[in-house]
C-alpha atoms as a PDB file:
ATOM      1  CA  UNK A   1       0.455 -25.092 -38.072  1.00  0.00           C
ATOM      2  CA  UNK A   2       4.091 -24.874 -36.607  1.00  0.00           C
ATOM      3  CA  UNK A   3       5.226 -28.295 -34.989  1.00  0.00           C
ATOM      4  CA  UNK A   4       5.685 -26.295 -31.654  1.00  0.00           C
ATOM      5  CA  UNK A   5       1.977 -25.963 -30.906  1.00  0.00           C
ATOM      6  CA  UNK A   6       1.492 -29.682 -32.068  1.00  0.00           C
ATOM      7  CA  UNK A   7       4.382 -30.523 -29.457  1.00  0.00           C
ATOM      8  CA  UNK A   8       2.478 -28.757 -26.744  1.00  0.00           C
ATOM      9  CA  UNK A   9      -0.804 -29.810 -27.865  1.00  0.00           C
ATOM     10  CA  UNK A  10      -0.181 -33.421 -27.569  1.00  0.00           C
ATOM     11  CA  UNK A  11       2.135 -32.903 -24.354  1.00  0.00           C
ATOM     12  CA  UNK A  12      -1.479 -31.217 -22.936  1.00  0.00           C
ATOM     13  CA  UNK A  13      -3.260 -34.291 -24.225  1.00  0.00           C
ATOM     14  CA  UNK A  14      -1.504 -36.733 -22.846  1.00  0.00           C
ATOM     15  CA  UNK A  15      -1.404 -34.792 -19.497  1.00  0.00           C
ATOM     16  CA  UNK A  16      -5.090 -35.256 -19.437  1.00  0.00           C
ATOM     17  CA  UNK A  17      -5.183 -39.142 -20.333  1.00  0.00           C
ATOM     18  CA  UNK A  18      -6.609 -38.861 -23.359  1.00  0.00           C
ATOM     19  CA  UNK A  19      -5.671 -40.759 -26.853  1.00  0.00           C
ATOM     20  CA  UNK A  20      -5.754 -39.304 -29.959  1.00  0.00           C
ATOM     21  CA  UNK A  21      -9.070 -41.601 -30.628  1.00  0.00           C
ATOM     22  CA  UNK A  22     -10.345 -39.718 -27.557  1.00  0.00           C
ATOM     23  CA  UNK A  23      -9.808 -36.428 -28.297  1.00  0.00           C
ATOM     24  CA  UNK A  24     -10.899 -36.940 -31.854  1.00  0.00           C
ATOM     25  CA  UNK A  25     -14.201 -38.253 -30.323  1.00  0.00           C
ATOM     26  CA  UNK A  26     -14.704 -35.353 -28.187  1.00  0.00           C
ATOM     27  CA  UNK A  27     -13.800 -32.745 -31.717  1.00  0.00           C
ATOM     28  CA  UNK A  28     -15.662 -35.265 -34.153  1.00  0.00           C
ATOM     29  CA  UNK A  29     -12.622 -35.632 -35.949  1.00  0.00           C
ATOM     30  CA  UNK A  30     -10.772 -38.875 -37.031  1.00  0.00           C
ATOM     31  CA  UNK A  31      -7.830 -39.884 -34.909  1.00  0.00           C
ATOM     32  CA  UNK A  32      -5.492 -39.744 -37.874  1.00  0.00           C
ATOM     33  CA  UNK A  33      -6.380 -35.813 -38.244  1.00  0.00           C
ATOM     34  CA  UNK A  34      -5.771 -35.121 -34.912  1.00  0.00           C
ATOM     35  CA  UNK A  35      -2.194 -36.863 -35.784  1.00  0.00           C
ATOM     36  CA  UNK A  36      -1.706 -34.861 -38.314  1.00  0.00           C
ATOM     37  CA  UNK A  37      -2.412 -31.578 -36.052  1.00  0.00           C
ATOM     38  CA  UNK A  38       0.056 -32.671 -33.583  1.00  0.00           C
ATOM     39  CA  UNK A  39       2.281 -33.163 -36.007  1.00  0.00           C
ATOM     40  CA  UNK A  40       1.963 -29.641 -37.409  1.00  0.00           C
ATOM     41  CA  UNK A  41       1.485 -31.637 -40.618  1.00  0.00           C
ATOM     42  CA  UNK A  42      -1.759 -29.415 -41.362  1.00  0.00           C
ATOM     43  CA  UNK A  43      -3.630 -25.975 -41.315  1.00  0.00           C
ATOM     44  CA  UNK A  44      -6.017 -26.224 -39.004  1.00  0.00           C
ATOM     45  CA  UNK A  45      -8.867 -23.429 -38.778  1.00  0.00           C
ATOM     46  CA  UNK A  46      -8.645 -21.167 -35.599  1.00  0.00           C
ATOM     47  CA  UNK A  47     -12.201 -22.392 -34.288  1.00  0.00           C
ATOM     48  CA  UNK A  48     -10.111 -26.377 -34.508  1.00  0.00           C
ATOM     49  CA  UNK A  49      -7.360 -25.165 -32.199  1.00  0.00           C
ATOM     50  CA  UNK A  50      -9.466 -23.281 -29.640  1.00  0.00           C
ATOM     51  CA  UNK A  51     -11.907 -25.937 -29.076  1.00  0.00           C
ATOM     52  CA  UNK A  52      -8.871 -28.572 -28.683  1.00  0.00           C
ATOM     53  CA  UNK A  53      -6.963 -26.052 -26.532  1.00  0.00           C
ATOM     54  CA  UNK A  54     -10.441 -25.757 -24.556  1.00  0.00           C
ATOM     55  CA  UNK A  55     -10.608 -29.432 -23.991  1.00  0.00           C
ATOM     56  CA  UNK A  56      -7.408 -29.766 -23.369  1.00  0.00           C
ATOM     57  CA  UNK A  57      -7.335 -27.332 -20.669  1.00  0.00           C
ATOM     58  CA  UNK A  58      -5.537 -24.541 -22.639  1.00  0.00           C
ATOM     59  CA  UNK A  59      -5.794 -20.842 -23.325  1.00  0.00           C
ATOM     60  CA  UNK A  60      -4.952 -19.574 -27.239  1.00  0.00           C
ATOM     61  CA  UNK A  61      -3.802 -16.080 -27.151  1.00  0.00           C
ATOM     62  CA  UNK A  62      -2.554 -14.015 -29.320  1.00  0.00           C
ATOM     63  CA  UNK A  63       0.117 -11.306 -28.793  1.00  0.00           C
ATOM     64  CA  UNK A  64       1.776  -8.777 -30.127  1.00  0.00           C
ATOM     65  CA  UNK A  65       5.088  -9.851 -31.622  1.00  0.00           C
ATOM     66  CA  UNK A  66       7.077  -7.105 -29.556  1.00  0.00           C
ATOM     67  CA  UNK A  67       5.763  -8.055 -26.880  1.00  0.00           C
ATOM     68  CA  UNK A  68       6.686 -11.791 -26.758  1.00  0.00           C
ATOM     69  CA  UNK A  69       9.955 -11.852 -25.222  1.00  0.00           C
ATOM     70  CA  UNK A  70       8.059 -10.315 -22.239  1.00  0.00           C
ATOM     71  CA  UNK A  71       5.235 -12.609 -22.254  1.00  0.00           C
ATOM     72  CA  UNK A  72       7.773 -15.665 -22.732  1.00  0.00           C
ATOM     73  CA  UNK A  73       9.545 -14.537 -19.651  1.00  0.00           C
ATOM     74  CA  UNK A  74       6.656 -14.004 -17.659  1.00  0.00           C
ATOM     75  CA  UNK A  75       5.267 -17.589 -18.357  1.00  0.00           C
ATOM     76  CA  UNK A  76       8.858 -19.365 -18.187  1.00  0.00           C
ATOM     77  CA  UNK A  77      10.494 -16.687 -15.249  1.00  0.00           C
ATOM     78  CA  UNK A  78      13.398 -16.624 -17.548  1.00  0.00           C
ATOM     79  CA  UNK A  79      15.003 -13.621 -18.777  1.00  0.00           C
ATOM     80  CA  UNK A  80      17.990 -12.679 -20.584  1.00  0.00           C
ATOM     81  CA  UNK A  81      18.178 -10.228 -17.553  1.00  0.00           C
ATOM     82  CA  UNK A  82      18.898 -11.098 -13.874  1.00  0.00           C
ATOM     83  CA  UNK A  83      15.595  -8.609 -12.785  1.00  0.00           C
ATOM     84  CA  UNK A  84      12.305 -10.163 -13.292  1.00  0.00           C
ATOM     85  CA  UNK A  85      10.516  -9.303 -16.356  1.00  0.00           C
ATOM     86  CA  UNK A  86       7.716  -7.554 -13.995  1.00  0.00           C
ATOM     87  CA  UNK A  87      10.866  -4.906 -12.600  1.00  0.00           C
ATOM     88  CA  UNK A  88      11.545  -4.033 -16.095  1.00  0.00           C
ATOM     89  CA  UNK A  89      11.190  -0.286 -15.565  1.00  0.00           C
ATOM     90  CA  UNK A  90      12.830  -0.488 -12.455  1.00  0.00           C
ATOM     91  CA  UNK A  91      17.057   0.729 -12.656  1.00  0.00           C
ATOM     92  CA  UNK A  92      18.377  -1.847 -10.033  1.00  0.00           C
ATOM     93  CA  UNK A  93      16.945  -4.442  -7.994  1.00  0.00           C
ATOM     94  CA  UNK A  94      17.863  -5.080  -4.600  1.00  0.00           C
ATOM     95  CA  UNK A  95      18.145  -8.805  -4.000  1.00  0.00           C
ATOM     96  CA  UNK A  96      16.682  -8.951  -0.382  1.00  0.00           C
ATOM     97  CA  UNK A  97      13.351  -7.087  -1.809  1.00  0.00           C
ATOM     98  CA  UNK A  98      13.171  -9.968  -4.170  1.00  0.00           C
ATOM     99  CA  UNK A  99      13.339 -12.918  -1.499  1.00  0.00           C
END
């Protein structure tokens, strides 16, 4: 598992007050696997990550690699572009219709 997801795994779990002994609890997994997930020192199975992402208060999804510079700038409302990713089709954007 890439250390990215284990990053925003354990930011989510420590958003929620839980400890890795918690959260282990809840999966019944030891709290040194759940380390080792957020470490992205493991593989873990897809059912592992969706029921952590479920407790944690997280939606898995999976998209289509072309499509995830769109998705990224959705979520983040950055864009290598000044338009919003939702105007793409749109030519020009007037600034007041955007306020």
């Amino acid at each position: 598992m890439s250390k990215d997801i284990g990053r925003k795994l354990r930011t989510a779990r420590k958003a929620k007050g839980l400890t890795q002994k918690d959260l282990g609890a809840k999966m019944g997994l030891p709290q040194s696997h759940i380390s080792q997930i957020e470490a992205g020192n493991v593989d873990v199975r897809f059912s592992s990550l969706q029921e952590m992402a479920r407790l944690l208060d997280l939606e898995p999804i999976l998209i289509p690699r072309p499509l995830l510079p769109a998705v990224r700038s959705i979520i983040t409302g950055q864009s290598h572009t000044t338009k919003p990713a939702w105007l793409l089709d749109i030519e020009t954007v007037d600034e007041e219709e955007l306020s």
